[in-house]
N, C-alpha and C. Protein backbone atom coordinates (compact mmCIF):
# COMPACT_ATOMS: atom_id res chain seq x y z
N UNK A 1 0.86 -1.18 0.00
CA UNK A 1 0.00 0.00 0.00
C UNK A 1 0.90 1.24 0.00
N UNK A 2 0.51 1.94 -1.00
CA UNK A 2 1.49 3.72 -0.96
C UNK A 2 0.91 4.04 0.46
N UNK A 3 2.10 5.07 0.69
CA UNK A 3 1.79 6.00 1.81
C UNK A 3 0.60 6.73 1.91
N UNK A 4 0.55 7.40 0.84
CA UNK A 4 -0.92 8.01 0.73
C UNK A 4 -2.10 6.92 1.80
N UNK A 5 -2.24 5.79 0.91
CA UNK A 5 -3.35 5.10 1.11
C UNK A 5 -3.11 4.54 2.89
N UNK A 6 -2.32 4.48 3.38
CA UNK A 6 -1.90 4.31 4.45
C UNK A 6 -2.13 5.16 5.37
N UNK A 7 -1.82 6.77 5.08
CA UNK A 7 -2.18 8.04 5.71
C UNK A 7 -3.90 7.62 5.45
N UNK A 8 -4.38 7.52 4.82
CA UNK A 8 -6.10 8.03 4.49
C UNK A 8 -6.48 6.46 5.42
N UNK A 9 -5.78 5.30 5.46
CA UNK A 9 -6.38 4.72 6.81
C UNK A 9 -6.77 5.08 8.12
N UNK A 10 -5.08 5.56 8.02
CA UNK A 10 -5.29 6.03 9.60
C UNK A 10 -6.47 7.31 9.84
N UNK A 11 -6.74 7.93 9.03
CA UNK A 11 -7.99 8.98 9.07
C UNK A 11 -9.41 8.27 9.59
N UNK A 12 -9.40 7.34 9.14
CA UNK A 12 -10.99 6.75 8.83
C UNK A 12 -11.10 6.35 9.85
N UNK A 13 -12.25 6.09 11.01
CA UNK A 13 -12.45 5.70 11.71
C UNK A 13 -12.74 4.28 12.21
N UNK A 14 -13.20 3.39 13.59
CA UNK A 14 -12.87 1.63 13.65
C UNK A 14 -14.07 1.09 12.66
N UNK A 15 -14.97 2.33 13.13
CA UNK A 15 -16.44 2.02 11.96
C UNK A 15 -15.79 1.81 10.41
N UNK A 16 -15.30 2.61 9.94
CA UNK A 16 -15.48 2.59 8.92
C UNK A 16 -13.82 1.25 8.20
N UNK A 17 -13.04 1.61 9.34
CA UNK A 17 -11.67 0.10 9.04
C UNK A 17 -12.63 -0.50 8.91
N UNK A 18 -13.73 -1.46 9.98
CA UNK A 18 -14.26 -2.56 9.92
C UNK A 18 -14.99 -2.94 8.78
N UNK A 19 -15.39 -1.78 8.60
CA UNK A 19 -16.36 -2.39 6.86
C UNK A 19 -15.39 -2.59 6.04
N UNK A 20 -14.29 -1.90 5.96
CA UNK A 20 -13.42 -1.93 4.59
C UNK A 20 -12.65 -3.54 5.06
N UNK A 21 -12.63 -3.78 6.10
CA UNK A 21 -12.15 -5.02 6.92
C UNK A 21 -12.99 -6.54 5.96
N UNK A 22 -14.69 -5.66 6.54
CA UNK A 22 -15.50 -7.04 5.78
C UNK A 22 -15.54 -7.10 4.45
N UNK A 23 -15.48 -5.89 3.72
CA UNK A 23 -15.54 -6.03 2.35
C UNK A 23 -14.12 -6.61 1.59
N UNK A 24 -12.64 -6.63 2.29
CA UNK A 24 -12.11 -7.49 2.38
C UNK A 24 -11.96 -9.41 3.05
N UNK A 25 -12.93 -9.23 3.62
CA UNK A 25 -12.92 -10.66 4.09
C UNK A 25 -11.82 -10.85 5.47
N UNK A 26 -11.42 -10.07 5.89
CA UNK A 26 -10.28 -10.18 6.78
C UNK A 26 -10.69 -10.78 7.97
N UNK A 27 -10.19 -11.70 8.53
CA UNK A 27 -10.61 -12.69 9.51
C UNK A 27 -9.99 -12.20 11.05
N UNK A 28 -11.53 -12.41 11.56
CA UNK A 28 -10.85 -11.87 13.37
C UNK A 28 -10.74 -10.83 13.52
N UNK A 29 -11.82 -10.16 12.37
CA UNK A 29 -11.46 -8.22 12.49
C UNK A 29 -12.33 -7.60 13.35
N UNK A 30 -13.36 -8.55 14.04
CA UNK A 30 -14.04 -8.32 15.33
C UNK A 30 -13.30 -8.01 16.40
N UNK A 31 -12.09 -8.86 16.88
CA UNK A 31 -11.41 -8.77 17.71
C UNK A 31 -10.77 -7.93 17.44
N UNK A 32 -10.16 -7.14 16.56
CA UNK A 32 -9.02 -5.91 16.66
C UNK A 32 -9.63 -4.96 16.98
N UNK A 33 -8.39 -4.21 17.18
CA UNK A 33 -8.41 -2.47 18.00
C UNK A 33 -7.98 -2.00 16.50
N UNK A 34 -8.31 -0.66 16.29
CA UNK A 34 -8.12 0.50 15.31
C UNK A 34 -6.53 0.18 14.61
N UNK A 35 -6.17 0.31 15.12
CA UNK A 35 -4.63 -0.20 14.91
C UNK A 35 -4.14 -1.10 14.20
N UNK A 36 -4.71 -2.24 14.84
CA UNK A 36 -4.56 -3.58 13.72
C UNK A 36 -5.50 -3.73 12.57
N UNK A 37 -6.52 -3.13 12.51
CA UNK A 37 -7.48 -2.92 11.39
C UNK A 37 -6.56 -2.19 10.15
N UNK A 38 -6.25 -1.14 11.02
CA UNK A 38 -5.27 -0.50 9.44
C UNK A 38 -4.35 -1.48 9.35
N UNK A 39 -3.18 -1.95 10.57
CA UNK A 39 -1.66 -2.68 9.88
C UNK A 39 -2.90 -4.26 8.93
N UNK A 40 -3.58 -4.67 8.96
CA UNK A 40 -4.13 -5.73 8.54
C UNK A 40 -4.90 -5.11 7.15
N UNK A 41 -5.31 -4.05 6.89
CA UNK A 41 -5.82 -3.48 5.48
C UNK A 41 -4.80 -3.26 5.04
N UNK A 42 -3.49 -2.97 5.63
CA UNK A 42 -2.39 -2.24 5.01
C UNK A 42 -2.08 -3.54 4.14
N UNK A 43 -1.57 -4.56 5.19
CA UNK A 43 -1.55 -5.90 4.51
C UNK A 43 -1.62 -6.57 3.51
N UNK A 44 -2.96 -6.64 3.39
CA UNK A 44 -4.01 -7.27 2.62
C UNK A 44 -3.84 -6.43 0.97
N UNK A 45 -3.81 -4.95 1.42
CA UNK A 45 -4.12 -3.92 0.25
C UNK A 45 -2.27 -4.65 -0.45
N UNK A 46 -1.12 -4.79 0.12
CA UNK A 46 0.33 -5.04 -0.73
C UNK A 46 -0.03 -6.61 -1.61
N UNK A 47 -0.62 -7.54 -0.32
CA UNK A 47 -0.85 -9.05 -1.19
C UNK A 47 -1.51 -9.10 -2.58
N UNK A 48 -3.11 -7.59 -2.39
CA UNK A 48 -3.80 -7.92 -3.53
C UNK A 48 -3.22 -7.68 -4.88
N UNK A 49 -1.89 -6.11 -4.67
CA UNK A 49 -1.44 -5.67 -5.31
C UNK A 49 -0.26 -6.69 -5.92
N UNK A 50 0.37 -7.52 -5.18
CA UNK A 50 1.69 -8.63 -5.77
C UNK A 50 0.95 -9.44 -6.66
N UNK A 51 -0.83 -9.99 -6.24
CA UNK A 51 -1.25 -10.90 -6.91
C UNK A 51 -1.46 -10.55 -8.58
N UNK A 52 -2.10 -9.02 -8.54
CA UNK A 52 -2.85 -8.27 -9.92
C UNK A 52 -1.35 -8.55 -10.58
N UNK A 53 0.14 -8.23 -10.04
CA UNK A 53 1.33 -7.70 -11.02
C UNK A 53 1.67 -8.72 -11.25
């Protein structure tokens, strides 16, 4: 994930990580704090990007 998209995580609130959480599928995103919602979108957002290239 660019920085950009990384900065505009941390903006968004746990409401709104969590949806972007489910609309990723990310597992156990009930249990996280704000924090791990972004490092785990951050994640997710580099894997989808290695898979597309």
């Amino acid at each position: 994930m660019r920085v950009a998209d990384l900065r505009e995580l941390r903006q968004l609130s746990k409401a709104e990580l969590y949806q972007r959480a489910t609309e990723q599928k990310i597992t156990d995103r009930s249990k996280m704090s704000r924090e791990q919602l972004v490092d785990a979108l951050d994640s997710a957002g580099r894997r989808r990007k290695k898979s597309a290239a």
